[in-house]
Protein backbone atom coordinates (compact mmCIF):
# COMPACT_ATOMS: atom_id res chain seq x y z
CA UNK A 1 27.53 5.51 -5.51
CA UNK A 2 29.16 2.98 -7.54
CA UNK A 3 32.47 2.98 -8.64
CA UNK A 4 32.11 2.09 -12.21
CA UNK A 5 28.94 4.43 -12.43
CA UNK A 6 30.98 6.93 -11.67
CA UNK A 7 33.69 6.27 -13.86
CA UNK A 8 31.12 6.41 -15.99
CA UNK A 9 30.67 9.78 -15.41
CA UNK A 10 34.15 10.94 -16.05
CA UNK A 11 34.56 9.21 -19.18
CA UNK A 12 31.36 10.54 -20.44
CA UNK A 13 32.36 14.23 -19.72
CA UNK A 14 36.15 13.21 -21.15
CA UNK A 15 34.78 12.30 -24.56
CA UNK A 16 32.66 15.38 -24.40
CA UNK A 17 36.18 17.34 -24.22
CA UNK A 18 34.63 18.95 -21.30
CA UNK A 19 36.03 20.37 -17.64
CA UNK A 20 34.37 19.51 -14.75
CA UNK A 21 34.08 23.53 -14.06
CA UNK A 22 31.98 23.44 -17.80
CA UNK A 23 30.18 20.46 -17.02
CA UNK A 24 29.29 21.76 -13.82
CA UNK A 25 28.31 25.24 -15.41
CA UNK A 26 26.21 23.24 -17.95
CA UNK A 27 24.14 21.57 -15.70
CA UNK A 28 23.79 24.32 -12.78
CA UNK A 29 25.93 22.40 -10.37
CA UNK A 30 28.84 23.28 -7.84
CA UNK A 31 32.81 22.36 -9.37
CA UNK A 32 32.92 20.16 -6.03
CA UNK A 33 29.72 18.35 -7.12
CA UNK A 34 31.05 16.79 -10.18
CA UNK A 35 34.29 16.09 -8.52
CA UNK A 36 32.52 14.15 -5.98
CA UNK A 37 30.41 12.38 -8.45
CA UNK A 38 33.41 11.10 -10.59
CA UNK A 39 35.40 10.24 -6.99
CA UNK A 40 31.78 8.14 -6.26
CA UNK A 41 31.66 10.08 -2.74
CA UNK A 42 27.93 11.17 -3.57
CA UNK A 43 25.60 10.33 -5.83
CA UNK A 44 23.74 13.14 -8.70
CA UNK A 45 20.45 13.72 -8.30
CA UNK A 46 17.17 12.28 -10.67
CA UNK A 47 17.80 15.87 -12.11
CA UNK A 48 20.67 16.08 -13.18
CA UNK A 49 21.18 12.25 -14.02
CA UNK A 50 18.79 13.25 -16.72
CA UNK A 51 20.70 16.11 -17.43
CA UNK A 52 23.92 14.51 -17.90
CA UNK A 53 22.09 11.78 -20.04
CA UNK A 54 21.10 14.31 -22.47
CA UNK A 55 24.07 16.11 -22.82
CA UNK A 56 26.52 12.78 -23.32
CA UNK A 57 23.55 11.59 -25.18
CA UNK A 58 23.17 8.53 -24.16
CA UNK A 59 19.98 6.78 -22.19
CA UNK A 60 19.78 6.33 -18.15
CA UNK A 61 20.43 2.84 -18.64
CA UNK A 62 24.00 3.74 -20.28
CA UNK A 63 24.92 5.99 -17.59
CA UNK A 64 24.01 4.11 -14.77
CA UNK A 65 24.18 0.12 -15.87
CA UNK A 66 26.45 -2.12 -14.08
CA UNK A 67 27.23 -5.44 -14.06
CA UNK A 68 26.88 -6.33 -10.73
CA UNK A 69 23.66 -8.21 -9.72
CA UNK A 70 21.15 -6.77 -7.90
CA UNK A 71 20.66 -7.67 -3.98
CA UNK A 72 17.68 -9.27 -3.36
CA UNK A 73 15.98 -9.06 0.24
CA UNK A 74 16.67 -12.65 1.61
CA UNK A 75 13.21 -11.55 3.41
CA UNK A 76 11.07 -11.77 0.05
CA UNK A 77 12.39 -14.66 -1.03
CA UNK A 78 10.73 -16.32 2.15
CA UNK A 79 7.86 -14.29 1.89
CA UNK A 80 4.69 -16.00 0.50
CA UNK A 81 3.03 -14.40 -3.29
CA UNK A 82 0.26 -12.38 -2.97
CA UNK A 83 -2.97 -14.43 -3.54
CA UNK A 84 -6.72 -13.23 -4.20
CA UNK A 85 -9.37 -16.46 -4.07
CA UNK A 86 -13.02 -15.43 -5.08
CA UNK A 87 -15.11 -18.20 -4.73
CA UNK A 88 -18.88 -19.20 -3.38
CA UNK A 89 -17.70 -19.57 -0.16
CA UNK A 90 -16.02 -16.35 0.08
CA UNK A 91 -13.13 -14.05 -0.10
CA UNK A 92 -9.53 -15.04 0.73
CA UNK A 93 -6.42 -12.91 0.69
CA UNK A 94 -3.27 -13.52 1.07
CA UNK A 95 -0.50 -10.64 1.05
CA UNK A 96 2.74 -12.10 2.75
CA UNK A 97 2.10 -13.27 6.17
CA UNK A 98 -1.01 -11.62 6.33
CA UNK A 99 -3.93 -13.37 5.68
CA UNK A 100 -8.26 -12.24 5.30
CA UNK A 101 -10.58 -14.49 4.32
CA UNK A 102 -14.11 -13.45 4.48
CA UNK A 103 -17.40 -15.99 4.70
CA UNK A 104 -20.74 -16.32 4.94
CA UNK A 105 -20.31 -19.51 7.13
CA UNK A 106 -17.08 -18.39 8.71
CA UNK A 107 -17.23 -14.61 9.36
CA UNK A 108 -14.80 -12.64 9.20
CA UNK A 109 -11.12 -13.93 9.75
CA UNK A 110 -7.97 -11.67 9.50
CA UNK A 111 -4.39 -13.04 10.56
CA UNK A 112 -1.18 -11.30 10.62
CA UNK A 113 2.25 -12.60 10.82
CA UNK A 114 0.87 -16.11 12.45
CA UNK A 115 -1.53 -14.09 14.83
CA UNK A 116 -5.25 -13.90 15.00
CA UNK A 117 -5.97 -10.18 15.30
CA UNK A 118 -9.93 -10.56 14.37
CA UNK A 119 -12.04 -13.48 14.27
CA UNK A 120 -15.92 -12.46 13.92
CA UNK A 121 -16.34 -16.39 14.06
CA UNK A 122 -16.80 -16.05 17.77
CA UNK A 123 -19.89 -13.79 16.93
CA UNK A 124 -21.61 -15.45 14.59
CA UNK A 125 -22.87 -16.02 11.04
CA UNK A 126 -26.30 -14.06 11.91
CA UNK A 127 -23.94 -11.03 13.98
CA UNK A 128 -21.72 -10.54 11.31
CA UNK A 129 -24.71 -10.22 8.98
CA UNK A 130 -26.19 -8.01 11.32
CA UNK A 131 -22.62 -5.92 10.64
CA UNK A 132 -23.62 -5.54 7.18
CA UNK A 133 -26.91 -4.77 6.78
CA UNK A 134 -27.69 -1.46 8.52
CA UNK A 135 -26.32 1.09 5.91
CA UNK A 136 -28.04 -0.64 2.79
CA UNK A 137 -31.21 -1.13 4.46
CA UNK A 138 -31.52 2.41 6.14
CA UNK A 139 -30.88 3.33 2.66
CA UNK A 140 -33.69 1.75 1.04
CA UNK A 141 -35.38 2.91 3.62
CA UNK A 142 -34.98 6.81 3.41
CA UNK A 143 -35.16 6.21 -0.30
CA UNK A 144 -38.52 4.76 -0.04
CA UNK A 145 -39.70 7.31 2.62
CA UNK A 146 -39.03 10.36 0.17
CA UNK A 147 -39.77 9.11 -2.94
CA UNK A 148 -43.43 7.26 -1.82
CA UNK A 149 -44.16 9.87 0.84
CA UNK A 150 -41.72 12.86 -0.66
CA UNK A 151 -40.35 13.30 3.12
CA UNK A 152 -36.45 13.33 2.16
CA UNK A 153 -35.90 16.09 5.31
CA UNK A 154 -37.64 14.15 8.11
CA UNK A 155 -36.61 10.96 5.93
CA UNK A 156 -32.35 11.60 7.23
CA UNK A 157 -33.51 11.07 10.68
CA UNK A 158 -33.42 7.24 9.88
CA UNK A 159 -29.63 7.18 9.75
CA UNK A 160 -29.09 8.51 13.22
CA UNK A 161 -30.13 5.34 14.26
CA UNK A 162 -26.97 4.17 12.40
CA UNK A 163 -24.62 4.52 15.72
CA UNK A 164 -26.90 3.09 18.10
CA UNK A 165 -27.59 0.36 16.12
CA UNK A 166 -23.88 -0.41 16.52
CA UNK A 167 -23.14 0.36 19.86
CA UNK A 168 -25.82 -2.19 20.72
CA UNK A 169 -24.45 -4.82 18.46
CA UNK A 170 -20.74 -4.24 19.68
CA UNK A 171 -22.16 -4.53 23.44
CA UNK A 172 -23.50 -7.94 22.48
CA UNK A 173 -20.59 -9.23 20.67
CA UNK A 174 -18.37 -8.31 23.10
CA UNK A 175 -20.54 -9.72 25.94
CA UNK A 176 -20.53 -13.38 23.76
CA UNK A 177 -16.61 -12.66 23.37
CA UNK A 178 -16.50 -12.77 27.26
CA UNK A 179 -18.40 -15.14 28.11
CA UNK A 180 -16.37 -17.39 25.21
CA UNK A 181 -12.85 -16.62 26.98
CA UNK A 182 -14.34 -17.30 30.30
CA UNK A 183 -15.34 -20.81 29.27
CA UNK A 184 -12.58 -21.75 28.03
């Protein structure tokens, strides 16, 4: 804790005309508690800063206020502002070093700290489309199945085909990935 905070403190409780053993009692703390809070070996809790705030009367701001500027994280101050771009040719975030921009052209692109950790861009315009579409159109699907038809239990079936669908499309993406790396 701060020095002047808790000077603070023992100024406060002086103009109250109070002990520390009746401050303490007030408040449902140990004697030793407020002795260390006014010696600034430990620090009162969100509790019983609100506590003492009440009974000095004064706000949190009074009690715990100090002139002293606050340290700022040298790392922030390097650190890029958070960005969001929505435009026609897609989505682009920037949070820090971290970076996702999302395209129809372009795929999927997500960088972290300088590093490429996913580029669908080796897969493909049409593959990452192929990404998207399953769920929505399986959906339309079982939705057109039970409501033309009125088969909604035989209707679920369709989205068991959900996994396969993906394994397949993961075994050809990562077959193009390999045969990318090997050419190069």
């Amino acid at each position: 804790m701060n020095i002047e905070i808790a000077n603070r403190l023992f100024e406060y409780r002086k103009q109250q005309g109070l002990s520390q053993e009746q401050l303490a009692e007030r408040i449902g703390v140990s004697r030793q508690a407020v002795s260390k809070w006014e010696r600034a070996e430990s620090s009162p809790d969100t509790d019983n800063l609100i506590e003492l705030a009440r009974l000095y009367g004064v706000s949190l701001d009074d009690l715990l206020f100090t002139d002293e500027p606050t340290r700022k994280d040298p790392a922030e101050e390097d650190r890029p502002k958070e960005h969001v771009s929505v435009s026609l040719k897609g989505i682009h975030v920037i949070d820090g070093a971290d970076e996702v921009h999302v395209s129809w052209k372009e795929g999927i692109k997500v960088t972290s700290h300088g590093e490429v950790e996913f580029d669908s861009g080796a897969m493909g315009t049409a593959m990452t489309l192929f990404y998207a579409l399953p769920v929505p159109l399986l959906s339309i699907l079982y939705l057109f199945i039970g409501l033309y038809w009125g088969q909604w239990h035989p209707g679920w079936v369709v989205f068991l085909v959900i996994p396969v669908y993906y394994i397949v499309l993961d075994a050809i993406v990562n077959h193009r990935r390999k045969k990318k790396k090997e050419q190069e």
